[in-house]
Structures are given as structure tokens and as C-alpha cells.
N, C-alpha and C. Protein backbone atom coordinates (compact mmCIF):
# COMPACT_ATOMS: atom_id res chain seq x y z
N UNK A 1 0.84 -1.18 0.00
CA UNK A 1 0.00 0.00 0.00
C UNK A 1 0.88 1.24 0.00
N UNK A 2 0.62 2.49 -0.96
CA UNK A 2 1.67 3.44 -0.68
C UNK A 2 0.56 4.38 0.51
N UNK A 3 1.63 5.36 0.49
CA UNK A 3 1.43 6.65 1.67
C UNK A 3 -0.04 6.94 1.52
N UNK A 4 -0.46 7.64 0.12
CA UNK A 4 -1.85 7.65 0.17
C UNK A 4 -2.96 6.93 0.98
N UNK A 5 -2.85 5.74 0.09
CA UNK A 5 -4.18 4.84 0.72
C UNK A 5 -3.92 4.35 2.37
N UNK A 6 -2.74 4.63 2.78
CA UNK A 6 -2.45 4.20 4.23
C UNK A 6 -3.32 5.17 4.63
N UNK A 7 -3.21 6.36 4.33
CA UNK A 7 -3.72 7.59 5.34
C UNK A 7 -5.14 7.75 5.20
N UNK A 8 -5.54 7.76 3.91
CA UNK A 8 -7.27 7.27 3.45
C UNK A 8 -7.86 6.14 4.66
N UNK A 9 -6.89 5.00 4.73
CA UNK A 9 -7.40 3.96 5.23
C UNK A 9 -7.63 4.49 7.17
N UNK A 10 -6.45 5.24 7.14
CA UNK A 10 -6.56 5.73 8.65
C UNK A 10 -7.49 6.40 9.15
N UNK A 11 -7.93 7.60 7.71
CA UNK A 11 -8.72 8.40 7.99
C UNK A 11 -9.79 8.23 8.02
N UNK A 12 -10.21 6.78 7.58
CA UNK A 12 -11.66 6.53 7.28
C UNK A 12 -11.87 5.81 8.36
N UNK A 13 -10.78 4.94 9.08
CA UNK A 13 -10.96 4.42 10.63
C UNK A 13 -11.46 5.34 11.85
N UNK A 14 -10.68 6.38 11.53
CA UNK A 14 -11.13 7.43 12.63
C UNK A 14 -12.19 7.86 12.32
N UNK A 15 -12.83 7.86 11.39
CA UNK A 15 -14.21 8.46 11.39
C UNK A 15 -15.39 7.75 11.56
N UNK A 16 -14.93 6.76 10.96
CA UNK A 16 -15.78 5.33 11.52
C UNK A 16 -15.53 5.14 13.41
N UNK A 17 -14.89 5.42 13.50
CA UNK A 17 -14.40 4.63 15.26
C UNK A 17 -15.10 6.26 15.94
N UNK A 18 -14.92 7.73 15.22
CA UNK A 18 -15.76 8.47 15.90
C UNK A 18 -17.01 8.77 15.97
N UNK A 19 -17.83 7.93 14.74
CA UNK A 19 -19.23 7.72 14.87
C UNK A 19 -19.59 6.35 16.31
N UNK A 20 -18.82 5.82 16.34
CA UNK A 20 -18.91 4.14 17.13
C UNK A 20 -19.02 5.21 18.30
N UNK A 21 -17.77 6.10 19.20
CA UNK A 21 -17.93 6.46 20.32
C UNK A 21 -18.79 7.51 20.55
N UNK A 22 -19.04 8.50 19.54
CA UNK A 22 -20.07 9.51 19.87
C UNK A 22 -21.32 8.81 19.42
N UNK A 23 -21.73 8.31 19.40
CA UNK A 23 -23.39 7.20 19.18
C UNK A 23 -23.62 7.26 21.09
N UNK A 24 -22.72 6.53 21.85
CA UNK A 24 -23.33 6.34 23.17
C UNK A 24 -23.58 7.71 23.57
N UNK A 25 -22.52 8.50 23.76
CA UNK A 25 -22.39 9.89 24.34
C UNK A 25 -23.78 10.63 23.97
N UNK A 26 -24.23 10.26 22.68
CA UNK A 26 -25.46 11.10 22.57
C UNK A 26 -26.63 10.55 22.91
N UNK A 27 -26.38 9.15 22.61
CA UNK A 27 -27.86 8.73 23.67
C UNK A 27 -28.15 8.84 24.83
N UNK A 28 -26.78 8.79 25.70
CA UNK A 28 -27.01 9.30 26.57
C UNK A 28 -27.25 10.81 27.42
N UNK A 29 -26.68 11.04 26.39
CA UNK A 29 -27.28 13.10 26.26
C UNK A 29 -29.06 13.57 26.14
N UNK A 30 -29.22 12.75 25.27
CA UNK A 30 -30.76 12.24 25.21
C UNK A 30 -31.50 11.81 26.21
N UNK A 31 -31.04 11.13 26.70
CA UNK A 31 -31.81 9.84 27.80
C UNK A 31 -31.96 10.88 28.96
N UNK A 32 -30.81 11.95 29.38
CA UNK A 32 -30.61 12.93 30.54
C UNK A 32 -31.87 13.76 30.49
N UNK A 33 -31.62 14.38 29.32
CA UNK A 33 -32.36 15.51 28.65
C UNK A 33 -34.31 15.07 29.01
N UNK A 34 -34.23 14.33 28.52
CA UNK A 34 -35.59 13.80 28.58
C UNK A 34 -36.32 13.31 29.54
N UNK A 35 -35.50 13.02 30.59
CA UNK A 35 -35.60 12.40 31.85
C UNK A 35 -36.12 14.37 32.68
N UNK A 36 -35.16 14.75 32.42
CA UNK A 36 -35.34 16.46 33.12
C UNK A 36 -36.80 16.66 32.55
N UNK A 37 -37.13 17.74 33.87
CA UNK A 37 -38.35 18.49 33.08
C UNK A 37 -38.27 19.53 32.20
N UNK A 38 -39.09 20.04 31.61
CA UNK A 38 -38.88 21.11 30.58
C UNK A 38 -38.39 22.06 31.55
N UNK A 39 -39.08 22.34 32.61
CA UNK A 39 -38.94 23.74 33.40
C UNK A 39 -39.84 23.40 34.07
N UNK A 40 -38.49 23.73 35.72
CA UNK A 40 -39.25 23.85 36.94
C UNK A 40 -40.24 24.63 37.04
N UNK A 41 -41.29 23.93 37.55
CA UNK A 41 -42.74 25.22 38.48
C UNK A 41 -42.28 25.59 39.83
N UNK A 42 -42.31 26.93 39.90
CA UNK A 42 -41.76 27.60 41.19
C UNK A 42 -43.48 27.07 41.78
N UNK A 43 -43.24 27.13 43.13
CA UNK A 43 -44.11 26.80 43.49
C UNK A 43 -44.33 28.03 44.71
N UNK A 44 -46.06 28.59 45.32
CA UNK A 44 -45.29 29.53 46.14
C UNK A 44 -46.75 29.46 47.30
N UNK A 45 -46.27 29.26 48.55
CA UNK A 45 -47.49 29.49 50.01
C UNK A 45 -48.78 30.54 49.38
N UNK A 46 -49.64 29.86 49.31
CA UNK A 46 -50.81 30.92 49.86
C UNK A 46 -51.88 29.84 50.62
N UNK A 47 -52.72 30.90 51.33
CA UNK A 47 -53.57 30.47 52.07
C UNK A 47 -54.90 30.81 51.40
N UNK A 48 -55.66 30.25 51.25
CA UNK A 48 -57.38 30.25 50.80
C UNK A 48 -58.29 29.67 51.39
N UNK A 49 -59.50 30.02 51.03
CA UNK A 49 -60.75 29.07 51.79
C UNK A 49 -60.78 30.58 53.23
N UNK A 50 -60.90 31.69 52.81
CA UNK A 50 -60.70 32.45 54.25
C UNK A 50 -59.92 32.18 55.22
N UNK A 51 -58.30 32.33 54.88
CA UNK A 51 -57.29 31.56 55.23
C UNK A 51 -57.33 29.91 56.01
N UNK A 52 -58.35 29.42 55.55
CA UNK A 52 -58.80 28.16 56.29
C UNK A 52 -57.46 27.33 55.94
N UNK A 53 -57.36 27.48 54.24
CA UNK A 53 -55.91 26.35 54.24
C UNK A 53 -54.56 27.03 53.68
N UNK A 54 -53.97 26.16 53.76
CA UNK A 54 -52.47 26.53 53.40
C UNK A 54 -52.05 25.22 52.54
N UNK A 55 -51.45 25.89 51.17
CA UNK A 55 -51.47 25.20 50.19
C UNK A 55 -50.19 26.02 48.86
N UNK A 56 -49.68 25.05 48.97
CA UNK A 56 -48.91 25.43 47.35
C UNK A 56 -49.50 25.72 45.94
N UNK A 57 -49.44 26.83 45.55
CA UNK A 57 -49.54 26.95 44.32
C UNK A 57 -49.24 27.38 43.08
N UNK A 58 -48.96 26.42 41.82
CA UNK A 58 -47.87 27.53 41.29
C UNK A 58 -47.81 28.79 40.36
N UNK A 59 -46.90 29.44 40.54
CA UNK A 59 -46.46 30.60 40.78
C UNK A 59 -46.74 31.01 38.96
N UNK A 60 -47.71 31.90 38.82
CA UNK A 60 -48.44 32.57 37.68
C UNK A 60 -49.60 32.14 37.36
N UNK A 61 -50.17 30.97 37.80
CA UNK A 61 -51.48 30.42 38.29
C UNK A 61 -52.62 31.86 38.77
N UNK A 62 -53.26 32.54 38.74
CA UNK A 62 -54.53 32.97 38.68
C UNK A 62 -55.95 32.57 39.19
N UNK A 63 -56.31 33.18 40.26
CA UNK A 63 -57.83 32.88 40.29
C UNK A 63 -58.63 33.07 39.43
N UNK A 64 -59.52 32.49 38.50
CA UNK A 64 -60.61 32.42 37.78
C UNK A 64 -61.47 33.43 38.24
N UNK A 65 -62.33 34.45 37.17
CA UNK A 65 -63.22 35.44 37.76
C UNK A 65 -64.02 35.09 37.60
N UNK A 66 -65.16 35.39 38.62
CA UNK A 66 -66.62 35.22 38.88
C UNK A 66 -66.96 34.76 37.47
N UNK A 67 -67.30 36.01 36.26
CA UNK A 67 -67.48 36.05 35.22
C UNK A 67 -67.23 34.52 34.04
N UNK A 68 -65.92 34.06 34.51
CA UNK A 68 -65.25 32.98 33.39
C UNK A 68 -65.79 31.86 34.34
N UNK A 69 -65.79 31.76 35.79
CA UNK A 69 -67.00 30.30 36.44
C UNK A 69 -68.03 30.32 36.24
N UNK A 70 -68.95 31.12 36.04
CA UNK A 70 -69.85 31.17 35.72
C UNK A 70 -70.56 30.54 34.13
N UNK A 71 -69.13 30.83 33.29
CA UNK A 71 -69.26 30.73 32.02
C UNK A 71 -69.30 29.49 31.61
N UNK A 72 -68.02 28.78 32.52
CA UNK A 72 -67.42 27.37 32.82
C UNK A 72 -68.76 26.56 33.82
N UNK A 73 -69.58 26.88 34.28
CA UNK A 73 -69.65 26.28 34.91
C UNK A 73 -71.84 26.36 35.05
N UNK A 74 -71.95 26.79 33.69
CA UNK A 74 -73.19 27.04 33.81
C UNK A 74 -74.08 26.09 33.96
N UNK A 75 -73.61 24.81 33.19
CA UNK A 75 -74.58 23.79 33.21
C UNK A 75 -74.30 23.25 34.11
N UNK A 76 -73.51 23.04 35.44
CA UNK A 76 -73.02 22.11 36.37
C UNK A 76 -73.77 22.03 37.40
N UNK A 77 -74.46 21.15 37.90
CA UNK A 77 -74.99 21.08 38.94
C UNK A 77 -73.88 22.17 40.48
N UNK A 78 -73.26 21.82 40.71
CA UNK A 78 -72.12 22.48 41.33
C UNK A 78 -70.43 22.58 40.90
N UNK A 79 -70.79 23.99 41.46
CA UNK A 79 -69.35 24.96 41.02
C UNK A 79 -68.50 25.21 42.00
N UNK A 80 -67.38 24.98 41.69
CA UNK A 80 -65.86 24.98 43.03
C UNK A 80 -66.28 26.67 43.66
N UNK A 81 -65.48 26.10 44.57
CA UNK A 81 -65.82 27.27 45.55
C UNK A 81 -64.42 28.66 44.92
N UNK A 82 -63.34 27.51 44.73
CA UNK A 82 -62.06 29.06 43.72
C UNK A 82 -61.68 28.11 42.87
N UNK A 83 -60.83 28.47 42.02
CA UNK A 83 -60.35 27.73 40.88
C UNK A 83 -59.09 28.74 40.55
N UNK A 84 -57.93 28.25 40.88
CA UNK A 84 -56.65 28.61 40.20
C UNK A 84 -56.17 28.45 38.65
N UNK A 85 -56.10 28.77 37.71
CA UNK A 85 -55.68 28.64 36.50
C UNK A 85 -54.46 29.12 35.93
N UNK A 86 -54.10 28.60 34.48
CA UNK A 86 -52.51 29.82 34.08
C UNK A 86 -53.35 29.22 32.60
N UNK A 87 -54.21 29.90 32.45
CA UNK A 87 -54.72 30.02 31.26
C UNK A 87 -55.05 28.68 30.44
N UNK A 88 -55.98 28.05 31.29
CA UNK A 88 -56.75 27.32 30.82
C UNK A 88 -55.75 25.61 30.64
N UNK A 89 -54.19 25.85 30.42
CA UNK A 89 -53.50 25.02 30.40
C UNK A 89 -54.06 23.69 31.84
N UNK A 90 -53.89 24.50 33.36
CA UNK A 90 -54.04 23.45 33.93
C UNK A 90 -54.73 24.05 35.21
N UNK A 91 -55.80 23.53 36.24
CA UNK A 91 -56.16 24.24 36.90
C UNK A 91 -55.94 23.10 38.11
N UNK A 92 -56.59 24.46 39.62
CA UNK A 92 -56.68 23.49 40.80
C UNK A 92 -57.54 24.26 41.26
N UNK A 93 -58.68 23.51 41.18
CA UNK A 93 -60.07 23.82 41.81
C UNK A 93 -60.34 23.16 43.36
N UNK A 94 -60.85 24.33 44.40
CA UNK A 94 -61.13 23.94 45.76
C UNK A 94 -62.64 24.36 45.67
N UNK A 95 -63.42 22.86 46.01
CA UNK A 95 -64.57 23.22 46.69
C UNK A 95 -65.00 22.68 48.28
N UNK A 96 -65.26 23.93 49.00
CA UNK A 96 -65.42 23.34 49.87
C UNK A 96 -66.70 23.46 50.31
N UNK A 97 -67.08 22.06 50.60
CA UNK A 97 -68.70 21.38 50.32
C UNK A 97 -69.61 21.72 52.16
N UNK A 98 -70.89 21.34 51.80
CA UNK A 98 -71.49 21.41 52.58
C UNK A 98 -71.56 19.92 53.53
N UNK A 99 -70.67 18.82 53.30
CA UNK A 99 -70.85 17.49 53.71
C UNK A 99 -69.96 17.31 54.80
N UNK A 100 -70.83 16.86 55.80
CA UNK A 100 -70.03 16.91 56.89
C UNK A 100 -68.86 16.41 57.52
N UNK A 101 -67.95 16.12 57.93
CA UNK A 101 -66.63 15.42 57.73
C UNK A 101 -65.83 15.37 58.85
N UNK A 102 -64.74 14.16 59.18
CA UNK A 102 -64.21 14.68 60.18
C UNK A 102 -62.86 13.64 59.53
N UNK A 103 -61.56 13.37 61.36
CA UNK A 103 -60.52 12.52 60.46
C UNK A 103 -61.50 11.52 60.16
N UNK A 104 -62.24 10.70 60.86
CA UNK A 104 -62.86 9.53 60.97
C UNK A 104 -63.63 9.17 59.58
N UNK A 105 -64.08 10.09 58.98
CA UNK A 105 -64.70 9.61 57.90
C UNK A 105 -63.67 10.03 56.60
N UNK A 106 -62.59 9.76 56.21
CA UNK A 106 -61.77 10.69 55.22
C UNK A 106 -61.93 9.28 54.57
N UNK A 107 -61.73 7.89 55.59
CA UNK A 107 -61.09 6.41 54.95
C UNK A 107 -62.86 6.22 53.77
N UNK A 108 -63.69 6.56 54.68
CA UNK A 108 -65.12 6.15 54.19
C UNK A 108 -65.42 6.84 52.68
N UNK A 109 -64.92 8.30 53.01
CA UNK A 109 -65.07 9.03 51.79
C UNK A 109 -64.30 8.27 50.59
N UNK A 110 -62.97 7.88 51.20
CA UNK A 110 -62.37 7.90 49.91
C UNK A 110 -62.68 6.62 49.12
N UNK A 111 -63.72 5.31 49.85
CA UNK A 111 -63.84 4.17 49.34
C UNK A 111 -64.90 4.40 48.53
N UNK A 112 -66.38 5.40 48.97
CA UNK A 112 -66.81 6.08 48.06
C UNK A 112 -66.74 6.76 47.00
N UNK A 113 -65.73 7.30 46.96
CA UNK A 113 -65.79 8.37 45.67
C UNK A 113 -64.86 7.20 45.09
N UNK A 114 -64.11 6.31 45.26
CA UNK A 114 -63.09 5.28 44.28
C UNK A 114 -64.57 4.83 43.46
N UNK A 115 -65.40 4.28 44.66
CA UNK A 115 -66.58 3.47 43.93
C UNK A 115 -67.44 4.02 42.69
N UNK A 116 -67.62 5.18 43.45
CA UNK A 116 -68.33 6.11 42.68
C UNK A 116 -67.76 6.63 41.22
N UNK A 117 -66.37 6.98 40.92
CA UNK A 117 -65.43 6.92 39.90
C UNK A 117 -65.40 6.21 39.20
N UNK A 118 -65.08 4.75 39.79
CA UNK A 118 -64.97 3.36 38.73
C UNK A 118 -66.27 3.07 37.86
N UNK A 119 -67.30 3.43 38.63
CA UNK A 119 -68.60 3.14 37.73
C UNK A 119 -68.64 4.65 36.85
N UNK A 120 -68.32 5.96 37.03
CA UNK A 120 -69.03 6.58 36.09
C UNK A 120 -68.06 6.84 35.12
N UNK A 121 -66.65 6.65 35.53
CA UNK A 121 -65.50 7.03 34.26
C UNK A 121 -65.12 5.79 34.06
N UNK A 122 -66.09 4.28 33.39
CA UNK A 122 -65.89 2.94 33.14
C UNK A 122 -64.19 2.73 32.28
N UNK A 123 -63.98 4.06 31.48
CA UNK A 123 -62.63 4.09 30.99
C UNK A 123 -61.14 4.71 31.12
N UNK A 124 -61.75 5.12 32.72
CA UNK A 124 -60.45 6.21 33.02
C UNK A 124 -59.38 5.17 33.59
N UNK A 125 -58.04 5.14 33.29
CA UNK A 125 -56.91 5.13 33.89
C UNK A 125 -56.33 4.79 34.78
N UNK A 126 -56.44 4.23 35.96
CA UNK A 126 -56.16 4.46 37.02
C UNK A 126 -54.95 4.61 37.78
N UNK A 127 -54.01 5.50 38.28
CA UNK A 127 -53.13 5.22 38.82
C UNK A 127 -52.27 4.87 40.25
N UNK A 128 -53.47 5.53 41.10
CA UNK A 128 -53.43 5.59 42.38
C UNK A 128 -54.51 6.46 43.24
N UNK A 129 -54.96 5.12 44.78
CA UNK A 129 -55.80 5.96 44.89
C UNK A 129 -55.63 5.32 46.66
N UNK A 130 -56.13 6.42 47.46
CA UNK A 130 -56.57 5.82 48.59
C UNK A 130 -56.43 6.93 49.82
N UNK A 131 -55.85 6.47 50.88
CA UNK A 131 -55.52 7.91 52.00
C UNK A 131 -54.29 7.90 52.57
N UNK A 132 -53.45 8.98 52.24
CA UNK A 132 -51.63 9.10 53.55
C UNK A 132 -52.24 10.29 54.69
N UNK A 133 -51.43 10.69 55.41
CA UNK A 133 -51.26 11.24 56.41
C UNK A 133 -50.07 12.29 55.61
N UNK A 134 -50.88 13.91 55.48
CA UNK A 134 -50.09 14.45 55.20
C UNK A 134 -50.23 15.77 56.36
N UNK A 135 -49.24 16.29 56.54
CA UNK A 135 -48.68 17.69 57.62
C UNK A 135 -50.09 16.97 58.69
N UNK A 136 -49.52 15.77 59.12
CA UNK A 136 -50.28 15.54 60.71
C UNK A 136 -52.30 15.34 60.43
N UNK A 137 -52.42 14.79 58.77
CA UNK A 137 -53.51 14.69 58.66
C UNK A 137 -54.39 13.74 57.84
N UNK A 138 -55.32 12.93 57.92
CA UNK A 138 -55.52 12.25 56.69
C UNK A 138 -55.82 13.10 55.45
N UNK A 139 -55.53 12.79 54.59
CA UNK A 139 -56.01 12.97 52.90
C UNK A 139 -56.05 11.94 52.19
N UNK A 140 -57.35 11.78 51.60
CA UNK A 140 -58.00 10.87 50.59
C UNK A 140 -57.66 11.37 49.35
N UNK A 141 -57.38 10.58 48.23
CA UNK A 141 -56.61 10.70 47.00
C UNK A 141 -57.22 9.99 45.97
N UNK A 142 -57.16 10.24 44.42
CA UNK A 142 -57.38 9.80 43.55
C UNK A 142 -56.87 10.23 42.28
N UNK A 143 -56.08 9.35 41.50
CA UNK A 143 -54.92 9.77 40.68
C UNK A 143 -55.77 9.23 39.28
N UNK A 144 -56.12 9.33 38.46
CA UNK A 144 -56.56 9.02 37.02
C UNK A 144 -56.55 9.51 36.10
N UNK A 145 -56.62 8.79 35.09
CA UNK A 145 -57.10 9.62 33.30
C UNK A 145 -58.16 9.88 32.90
N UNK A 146 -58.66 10.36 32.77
CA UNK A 146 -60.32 9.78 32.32
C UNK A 146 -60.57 10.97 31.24
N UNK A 147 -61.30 10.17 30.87
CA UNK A 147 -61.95 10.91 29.33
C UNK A 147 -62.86 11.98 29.41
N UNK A 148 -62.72 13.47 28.77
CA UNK A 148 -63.94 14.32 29.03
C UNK A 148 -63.68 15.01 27.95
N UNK A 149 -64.74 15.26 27.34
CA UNK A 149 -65.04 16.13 26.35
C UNK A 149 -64.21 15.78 24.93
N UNK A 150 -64.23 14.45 24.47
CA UNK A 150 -63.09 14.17 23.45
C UNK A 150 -62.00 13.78 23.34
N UNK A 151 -61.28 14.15 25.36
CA UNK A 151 -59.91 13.85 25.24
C UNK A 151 -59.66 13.16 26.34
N UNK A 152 -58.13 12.95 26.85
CA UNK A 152 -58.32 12.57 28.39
C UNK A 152 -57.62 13.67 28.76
N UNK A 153 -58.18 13.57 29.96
CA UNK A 153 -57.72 14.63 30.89
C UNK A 153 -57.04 13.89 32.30
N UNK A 154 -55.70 14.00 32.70
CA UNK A 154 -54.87 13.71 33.91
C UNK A 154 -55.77 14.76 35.09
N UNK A 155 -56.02 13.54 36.12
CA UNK A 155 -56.95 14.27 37.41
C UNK A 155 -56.42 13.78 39.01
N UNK A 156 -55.79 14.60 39.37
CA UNK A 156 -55.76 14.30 40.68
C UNK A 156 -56.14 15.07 41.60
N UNK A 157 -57.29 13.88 42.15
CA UNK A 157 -58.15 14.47 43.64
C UNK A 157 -57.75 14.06 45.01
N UNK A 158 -57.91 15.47 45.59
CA UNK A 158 -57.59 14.96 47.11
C UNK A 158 -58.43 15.90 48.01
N UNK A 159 -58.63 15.04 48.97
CA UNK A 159 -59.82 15.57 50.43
C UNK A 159 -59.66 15.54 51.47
N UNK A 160 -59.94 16.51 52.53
CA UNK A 160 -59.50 16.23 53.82
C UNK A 160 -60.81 17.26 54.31
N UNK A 161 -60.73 16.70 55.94
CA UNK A 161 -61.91 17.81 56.41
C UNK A 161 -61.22 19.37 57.00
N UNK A 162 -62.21 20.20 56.87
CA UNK A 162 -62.20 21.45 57.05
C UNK A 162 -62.96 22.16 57.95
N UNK A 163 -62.75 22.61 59.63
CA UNK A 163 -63.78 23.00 60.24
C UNK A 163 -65.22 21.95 60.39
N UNK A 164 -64.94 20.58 60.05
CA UNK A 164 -66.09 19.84 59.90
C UNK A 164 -66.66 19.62 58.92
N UNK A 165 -66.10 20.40 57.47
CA UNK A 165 -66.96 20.10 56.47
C UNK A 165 -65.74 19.13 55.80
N UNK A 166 -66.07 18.83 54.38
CA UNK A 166 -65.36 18.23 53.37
C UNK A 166 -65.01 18.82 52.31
N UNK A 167 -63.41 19.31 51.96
CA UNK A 167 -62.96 20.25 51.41
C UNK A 167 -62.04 19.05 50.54
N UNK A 168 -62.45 19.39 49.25
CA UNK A 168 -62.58 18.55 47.29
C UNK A 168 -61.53 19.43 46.94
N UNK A 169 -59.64 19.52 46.67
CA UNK A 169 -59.25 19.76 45.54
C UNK A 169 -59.07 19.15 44.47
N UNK A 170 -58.68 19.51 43.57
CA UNK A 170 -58.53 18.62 42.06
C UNK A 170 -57.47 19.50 41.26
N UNK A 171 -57.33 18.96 40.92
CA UNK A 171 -55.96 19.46 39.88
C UNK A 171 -55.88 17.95 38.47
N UNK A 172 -56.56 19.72 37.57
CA UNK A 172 -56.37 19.14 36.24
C UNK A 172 -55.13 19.00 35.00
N UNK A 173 -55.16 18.32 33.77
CA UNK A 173 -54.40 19.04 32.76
C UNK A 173 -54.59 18.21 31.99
N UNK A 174 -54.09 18.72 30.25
CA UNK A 174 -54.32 17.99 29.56
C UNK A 174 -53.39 16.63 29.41
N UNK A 175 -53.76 15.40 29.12
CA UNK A 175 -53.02 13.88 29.29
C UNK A 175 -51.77 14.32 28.70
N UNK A 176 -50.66 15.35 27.48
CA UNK A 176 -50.12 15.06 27.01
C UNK A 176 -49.46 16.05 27.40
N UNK A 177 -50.02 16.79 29.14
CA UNK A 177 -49.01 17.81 29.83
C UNK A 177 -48.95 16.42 31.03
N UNK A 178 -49.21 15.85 31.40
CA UNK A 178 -49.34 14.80 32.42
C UNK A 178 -47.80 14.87 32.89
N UNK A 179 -46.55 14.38 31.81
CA UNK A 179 -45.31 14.82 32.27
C UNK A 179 -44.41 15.78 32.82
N UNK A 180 -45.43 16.96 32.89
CA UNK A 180 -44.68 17.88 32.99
C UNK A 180 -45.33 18.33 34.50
N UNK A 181 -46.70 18.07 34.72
CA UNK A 181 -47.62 18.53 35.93
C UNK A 181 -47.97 17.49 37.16
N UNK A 182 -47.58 16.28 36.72
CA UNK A 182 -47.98 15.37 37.78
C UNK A 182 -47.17 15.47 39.07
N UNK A 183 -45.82 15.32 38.77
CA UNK A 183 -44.88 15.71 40.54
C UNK A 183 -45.26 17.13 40.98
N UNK A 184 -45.72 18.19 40.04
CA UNK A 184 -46.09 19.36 40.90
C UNK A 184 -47.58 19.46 41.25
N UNK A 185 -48.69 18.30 40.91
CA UNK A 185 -49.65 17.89 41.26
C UNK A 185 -49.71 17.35 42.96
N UNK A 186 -48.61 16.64 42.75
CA UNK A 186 -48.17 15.38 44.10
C UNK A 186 -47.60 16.71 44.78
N UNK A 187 -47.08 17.51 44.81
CA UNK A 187 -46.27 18.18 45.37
C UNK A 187 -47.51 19.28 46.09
N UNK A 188 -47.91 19.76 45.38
CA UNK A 188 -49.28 20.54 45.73
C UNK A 188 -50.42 19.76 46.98
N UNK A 189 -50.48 18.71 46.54
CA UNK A 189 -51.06 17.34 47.77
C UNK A 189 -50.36 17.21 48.58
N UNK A 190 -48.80 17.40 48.53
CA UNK A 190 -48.25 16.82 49.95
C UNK A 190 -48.08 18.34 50.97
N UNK A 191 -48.75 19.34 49.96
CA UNK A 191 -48.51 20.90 51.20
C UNK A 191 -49.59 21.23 52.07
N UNK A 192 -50.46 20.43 51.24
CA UNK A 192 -52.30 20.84 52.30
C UNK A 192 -52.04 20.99 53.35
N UNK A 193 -51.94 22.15 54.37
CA UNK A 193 -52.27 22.55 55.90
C UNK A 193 -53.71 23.34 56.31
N UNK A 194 -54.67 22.12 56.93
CA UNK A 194 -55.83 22.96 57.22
C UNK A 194 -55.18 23.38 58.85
N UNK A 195 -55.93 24.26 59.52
CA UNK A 195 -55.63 25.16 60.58
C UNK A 195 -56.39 24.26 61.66
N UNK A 196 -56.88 23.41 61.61
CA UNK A 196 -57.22 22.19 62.80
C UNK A 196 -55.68 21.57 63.13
């Protein structure tokens, strides 16, 4: 072989042998990348419900005006008591109900509303559901997909009592933000402080 084709032959090794080692390096550049979230949700204390609770929420989120629940919420038998939004992307609605409640009944509630769920959303999702002990309290939970209006929608509900009543958040979004909102869903559930 003369000088030429030696160096051709070299040069085409190294380029071959630098596709072989940069192949892992980028999958794994990938695999990182994708694993991260797009962008953290700052998350930030407020208190609602007439400072009844204390609750995380995140940070550019918006109360809904009278005007747009009303709009949202005309045909509904019942309408949340506030509703946080960041433009319709994803909300967390608190209602707090007229049903009476204490710790003792949180386990009862939550075998109800599972029951009550499984029969009316026959096709939702399920991912988790039941009651922890969060900041010194029970909360009843329910993690699903379920289908509304054409699409699915990612739903996680959680309940605890309030002054004696039974206080319903929920936190919505669309199924194909699910990755990006569910740990700050869970995260929002694990801040609930009612003032009992």
C-alpha cells in the first residue's frame, strides 16, 4: 500500500471509530435531557378558603373570575368554591362542600368516591388511589385519566376535612401535559395545611 491509501485507510478508521464512540455519548445526552423536566414550576405558600388552608400553588397560576366560572360552569350542577388557572392550560379547583366530615370519615369518603369513579369514568386510567397522612392529617386521593369532552384529561383528587366540612381539591391538565404537571400535582397534595 503506498502513503496515500495508508492515510485514506486511517482516515476513514477514525471516522468510523468516531461515529462508534459519539453514538453512546449522545444517547445518553438524550436519555438525561428527557428524563429532566422542561422547566421547573416555582411553586409559592398561599392560604385560601378564608385563610382556612395553606397550600402550594404555582407561581403565575390565577384565580378564575366570577365572570369565566360562571361561564365554565353554567350547566353544572355544582361549582368549586375558587379555581386557580394559568390560562386554561391546567387548573386546581377547591370546593369546599357542605358534607359533613371529620378525620374519621376521610377512609369512608375515599372508598366512596373510588366506587363512585370506577362506575361513572368505566374508561379512566387508574393510577393511584386511597388515603396518607399528610402535615399531621388524613387525605383521601385519587390519581386518574379519564376521558372528558373528546380527550383525556390527567386528574388528581384529594380531600381532607375542614372546620367539619369536606374540602374537594382537584388538579387538572391535559393527558399530554401529564409529564410535565404530575410531581407538581403530588407536590401541591403533599402541602395541604388545614388550621385544625
Amino acid at each position: 500500500m503506498d502513503k496515500c491509501s495508508i492515510l485514506s485507510f486511517t482516515f476513514f478508521r477514525f471516522k468510523a471509530m468516531r461515529k462508534v464512540l459519539l453514538l453512546p455519548v449522545l444517547c445518553l445526552f438524550l436519555l438525561l435531557t428527557a428524563a429532566r423536566p422542561a422547566a421547573e414550576v416555582e411553586l409559592i405558600k398561599k392560604r385560601v378558603l378564608s385563610e382556612r388552608v395553606e397550600i402550594l400553588i404555582p407561581k403565575g397560576f390565577e384565580v378564575m373570575s366570577e365572570q369565566q366560572m360562571e361561564f365554565n360552569y353554567a350547566k353544572s350542577q355544582s361549582r368549586p368554591s375558587m379555581i386557580f388557572t394559568n390560562s386554561k392550560e391546567a387548573s386546581l379547583t377547591f370546593n369546599y362542600t357542605d358534607n359533613a366530615a371529620d378525620q374519621d370519615m376521610i377512609d369512608m369518603y375515599a372508598a366512596t368516591f373510588y366506587k363512585t369513579y370506577t362506575k361513572q369514568f368505566k374508561d379512566a386510567k387508574w393510577f393511584e388511589n386511597g388515603v396518607k397522612e399528610i402535615n399531621g392529617r388524613k387525605v383521601g386521593y385519587m390519581e386518574l385519566m379519564k376521558p372528558e369532552l373528546g380527550h383525556e384529561v390527567y386528574t388528581l383528587i384529594f380531600f381532607t376535612d375542614v372546620e367539619d366540612k369536606l374540602l374537594m381539591c382537584t388538579f387538572t391538565c391535559a393527558d399530554r401535559q401529564k409529564p410535565e404537571w404530575e410531581a407538581v400535582a403530588k407536590q401541591i397534595m403533599a402541602s395541604v395545611k388545614t388550621n385544625q
